[in-house]
N, C-alpha and C. Protein backbone atom coordinates (compact mmCIF):
# COMPACT_ATOMS: atom_id res chain seq x y z
N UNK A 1 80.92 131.41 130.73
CA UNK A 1 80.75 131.76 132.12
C UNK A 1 79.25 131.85 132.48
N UNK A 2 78.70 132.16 131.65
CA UNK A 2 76.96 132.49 131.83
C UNK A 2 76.18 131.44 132.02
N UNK A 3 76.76 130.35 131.32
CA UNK A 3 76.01 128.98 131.38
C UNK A 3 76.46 128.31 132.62
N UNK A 4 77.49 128.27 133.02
CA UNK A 4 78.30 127.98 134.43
C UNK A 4 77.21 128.37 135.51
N UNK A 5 76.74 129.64 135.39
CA UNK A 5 76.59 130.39 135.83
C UNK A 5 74.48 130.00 136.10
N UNK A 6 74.10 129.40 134.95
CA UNK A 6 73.02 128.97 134.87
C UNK A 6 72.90 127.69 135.75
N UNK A 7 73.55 126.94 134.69
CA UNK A 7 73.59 125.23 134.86
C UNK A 7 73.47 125.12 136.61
N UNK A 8 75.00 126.35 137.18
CA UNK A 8 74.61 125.86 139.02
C UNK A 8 73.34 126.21 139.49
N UNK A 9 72.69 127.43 139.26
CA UNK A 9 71.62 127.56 139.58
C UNK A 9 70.26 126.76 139.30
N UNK A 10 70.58 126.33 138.00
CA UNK A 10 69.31 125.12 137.53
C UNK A 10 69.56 123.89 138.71
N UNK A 11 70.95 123.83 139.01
CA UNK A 11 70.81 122.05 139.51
C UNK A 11 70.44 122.21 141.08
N UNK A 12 71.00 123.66 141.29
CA UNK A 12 70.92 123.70 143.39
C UNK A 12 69.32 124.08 143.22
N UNK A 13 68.39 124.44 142.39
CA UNK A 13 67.05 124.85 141.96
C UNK A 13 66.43 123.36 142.17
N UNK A 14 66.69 122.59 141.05
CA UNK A 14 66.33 121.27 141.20
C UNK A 14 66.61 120.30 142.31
N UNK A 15 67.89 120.27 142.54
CA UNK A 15 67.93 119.23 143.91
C UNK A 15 67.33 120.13 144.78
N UNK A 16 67.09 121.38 145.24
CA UNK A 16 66.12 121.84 146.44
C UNK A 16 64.86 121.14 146.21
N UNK A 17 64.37 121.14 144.98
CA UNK A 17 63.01 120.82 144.52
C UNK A 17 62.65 119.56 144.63
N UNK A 18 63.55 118.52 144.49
CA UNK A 18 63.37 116.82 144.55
C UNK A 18 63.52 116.81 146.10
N UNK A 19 64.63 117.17 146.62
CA UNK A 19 64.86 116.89 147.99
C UNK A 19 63.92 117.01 148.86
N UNK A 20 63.16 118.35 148.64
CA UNK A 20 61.86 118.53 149.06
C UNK A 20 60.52 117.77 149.53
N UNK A 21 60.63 117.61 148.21
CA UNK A 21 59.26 117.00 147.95
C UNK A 21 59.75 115.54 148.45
N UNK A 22 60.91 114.89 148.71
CA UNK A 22 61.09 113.89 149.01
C UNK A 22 61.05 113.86 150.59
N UNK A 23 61.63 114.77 150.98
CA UNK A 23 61.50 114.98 152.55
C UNK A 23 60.13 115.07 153.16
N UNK A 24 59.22 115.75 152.31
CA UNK A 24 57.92 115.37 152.66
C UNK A 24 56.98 114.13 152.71
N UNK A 25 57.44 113.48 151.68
CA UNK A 25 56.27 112.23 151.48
C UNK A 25 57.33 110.98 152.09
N UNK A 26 58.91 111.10 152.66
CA UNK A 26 59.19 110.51 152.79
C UNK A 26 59.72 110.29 154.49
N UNK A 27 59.21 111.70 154.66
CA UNK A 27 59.30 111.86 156.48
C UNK A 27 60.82 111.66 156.57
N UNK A 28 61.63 112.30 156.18
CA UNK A 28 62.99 112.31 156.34
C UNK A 28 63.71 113.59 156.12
N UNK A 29 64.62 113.72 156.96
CA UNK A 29 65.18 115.21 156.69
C UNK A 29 66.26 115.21 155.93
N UNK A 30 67.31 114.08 156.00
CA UNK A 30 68.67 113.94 155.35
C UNK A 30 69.13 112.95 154.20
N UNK A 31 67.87 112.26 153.75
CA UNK A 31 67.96 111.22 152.86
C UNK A 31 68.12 111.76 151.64
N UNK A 32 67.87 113.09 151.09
CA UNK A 32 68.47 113.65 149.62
C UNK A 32 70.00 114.02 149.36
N UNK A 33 70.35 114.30 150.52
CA UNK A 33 71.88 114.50 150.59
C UNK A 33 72.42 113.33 150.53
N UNK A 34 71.99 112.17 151.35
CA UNK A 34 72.98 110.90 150.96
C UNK A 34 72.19 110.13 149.66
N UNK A 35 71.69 110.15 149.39
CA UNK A 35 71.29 109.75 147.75
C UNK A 35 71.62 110.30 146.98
N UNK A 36 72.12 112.00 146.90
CA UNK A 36 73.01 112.51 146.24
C UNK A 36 74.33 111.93 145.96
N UNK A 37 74.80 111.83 147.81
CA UNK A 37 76.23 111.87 147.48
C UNK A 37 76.44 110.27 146.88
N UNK A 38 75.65 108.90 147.12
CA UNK A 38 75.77 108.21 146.42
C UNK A 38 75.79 108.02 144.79
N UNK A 39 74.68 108.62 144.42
CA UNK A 39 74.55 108.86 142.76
C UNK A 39 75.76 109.30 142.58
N UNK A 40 75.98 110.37 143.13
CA UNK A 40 77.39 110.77 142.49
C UNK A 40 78.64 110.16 142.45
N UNK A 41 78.91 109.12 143.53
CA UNK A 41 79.29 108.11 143.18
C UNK A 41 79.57 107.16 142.40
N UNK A 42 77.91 106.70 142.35
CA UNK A 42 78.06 105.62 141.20
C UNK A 42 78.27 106.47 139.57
N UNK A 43 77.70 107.44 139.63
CA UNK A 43 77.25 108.28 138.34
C UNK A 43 78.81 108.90 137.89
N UNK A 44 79.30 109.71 138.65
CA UNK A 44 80.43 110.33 138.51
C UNK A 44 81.82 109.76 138.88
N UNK A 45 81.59 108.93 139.31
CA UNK A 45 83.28 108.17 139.49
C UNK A 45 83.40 106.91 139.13
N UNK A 46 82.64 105.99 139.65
CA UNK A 46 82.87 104.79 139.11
C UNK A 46 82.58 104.36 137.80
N UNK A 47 81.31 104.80 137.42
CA UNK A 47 81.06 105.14 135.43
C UNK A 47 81.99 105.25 134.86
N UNK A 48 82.50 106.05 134.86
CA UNK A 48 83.40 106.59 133.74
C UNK A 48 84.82 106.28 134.21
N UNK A 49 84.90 105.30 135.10
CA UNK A 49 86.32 104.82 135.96
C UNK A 49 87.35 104.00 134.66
N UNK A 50 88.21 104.19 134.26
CA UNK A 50 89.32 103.52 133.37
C UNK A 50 90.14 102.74 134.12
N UNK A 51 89.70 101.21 134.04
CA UNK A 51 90.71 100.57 134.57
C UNK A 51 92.12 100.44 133.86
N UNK A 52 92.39 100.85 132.76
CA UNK A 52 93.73 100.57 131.94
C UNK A 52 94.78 101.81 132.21
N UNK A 53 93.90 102.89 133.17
CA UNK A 53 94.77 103.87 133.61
C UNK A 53 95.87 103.55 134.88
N UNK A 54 97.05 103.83 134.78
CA UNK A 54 97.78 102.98 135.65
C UNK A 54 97.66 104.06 137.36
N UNK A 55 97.58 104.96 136.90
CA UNK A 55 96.76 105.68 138.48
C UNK A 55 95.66 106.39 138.78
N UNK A 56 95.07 106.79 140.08
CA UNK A 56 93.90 106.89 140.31
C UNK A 56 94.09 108.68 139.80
N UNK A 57 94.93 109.32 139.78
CA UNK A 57 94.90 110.74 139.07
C UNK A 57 94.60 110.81 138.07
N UNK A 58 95.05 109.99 136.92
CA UNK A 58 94.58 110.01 135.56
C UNK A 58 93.00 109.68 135.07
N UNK A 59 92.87 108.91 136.34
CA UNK A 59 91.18 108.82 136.07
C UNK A 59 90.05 110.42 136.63
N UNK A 60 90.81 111.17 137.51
CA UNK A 60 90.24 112.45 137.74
C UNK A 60 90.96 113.45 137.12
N UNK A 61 91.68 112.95 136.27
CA UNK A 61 92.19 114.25 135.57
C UNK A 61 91.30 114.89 134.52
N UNK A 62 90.32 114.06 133.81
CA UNK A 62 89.41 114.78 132.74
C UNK A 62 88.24 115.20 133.77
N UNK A 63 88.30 115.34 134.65
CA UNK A 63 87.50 117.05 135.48
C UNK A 63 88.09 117.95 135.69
N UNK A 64 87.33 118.89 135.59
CA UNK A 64 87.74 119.78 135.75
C UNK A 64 87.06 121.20 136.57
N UNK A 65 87.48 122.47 137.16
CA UNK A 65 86.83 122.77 137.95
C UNK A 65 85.25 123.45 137.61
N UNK A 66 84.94 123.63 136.28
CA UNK A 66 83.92 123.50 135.51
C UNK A 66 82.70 122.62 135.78
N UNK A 67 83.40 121.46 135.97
CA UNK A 67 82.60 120.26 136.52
C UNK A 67 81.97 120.04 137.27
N UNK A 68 82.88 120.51 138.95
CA UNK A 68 82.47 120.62 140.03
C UNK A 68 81.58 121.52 140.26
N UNK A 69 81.79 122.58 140.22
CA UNK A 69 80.94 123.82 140.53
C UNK A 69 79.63 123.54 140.50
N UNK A 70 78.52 123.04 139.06
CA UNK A 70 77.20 122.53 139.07
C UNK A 70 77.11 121.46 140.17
N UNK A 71 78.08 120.95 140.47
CA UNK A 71 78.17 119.52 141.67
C UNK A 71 78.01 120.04 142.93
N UNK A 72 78.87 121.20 143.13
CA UNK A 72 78.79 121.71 144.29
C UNK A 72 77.34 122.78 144.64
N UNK A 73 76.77 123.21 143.60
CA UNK A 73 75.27 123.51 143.65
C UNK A 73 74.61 122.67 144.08
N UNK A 74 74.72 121.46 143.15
CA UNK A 74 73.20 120.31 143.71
C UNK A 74 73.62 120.11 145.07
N UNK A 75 74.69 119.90 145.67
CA UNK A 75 75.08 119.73 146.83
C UNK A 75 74.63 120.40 147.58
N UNK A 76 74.47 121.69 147.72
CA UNK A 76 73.81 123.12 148.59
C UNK A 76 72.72 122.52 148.09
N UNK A 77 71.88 122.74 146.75
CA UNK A 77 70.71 122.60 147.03
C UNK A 77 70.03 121.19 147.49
N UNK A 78 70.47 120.32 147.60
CA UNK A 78 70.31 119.18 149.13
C UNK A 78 70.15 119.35 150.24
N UNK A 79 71.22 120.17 150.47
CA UNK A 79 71.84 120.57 152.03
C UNK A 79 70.49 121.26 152.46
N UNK A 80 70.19 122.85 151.93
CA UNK A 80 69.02 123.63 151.84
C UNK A 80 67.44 122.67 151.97
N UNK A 81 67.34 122.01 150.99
CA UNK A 81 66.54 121.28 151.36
C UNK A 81 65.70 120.38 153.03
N UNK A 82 67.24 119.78 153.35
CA UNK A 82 67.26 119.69 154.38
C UNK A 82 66.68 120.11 155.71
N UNK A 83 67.58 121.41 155.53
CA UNK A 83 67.54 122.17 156.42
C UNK A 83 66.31 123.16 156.60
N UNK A 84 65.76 123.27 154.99
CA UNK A 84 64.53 123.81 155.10
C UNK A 84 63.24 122.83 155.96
N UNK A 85 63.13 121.60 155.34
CA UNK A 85 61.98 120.91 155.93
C UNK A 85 62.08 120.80 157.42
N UNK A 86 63.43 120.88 157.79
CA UNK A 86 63.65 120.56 159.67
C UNK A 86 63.14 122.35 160.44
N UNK A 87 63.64 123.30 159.54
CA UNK A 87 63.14 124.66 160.29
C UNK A 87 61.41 124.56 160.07
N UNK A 88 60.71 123.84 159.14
CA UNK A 88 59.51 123.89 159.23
C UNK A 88 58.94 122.81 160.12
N UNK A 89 59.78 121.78 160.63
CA UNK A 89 59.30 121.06 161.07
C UNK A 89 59.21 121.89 162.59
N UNK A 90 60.15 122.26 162.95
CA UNK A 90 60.59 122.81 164.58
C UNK A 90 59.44 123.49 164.50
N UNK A 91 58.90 124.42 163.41
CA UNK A 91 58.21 125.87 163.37
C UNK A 91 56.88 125.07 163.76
N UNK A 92 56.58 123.64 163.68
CA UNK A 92 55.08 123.33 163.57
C UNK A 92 54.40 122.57 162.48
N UNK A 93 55.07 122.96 161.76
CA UNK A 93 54.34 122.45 160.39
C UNK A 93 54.35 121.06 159.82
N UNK A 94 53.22 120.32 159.79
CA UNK A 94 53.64 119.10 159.29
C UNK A 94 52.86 118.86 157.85
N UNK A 95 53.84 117.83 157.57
CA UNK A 95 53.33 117.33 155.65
C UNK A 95 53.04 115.98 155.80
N UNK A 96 52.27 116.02 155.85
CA UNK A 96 51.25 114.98 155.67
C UNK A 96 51.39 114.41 156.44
């Protein structure tokens, strides 16, 4: 549970941190969230996709809710990201 417990915080830590710094040099507010949700895509579903499985359940059956949870961190910490660079943007502040 402790590592659960880590791992989400390391990854919503990190995707705040990339998203960031990407939103800055890249003048964009929402482009870490959809580069997320693509990677995860290609990374998490289609990768490890079994075509010899005869349905699409059996291919999401080896997740589990273990899985998600760190997923659903990086996800917030995207989102956050986001939403952080646009409240600094409204506030005035510009990067570069």
């Amino acid at each position: 549970m402790l590592q659960l417990i880590i791992a989400t915080v390391l990854f919503l830590v990190m995707m705040f941190g990339i998203g960031f710094i990407l939103n800055m040099l890249l003048k964009t507010t929402w482009f870490p969230i959809y580069l997320f949700i693509i990677a995860l895509l290609v990374l998490g579903i289609w990768a490890p996709w079994d075509q010899s499985a005869s349905t699409t359940i059996e291919n999401f059956a080896h997740y589990t809710v273990i899985d998600y949870i760190p997923v659903i961190g990086a996800l917030i910490g995207a989102y956050v990201s986001g939403w952080a660079i646009q409240a600094l943007r409204k506030g005035g502040y510009k990067m570069f």
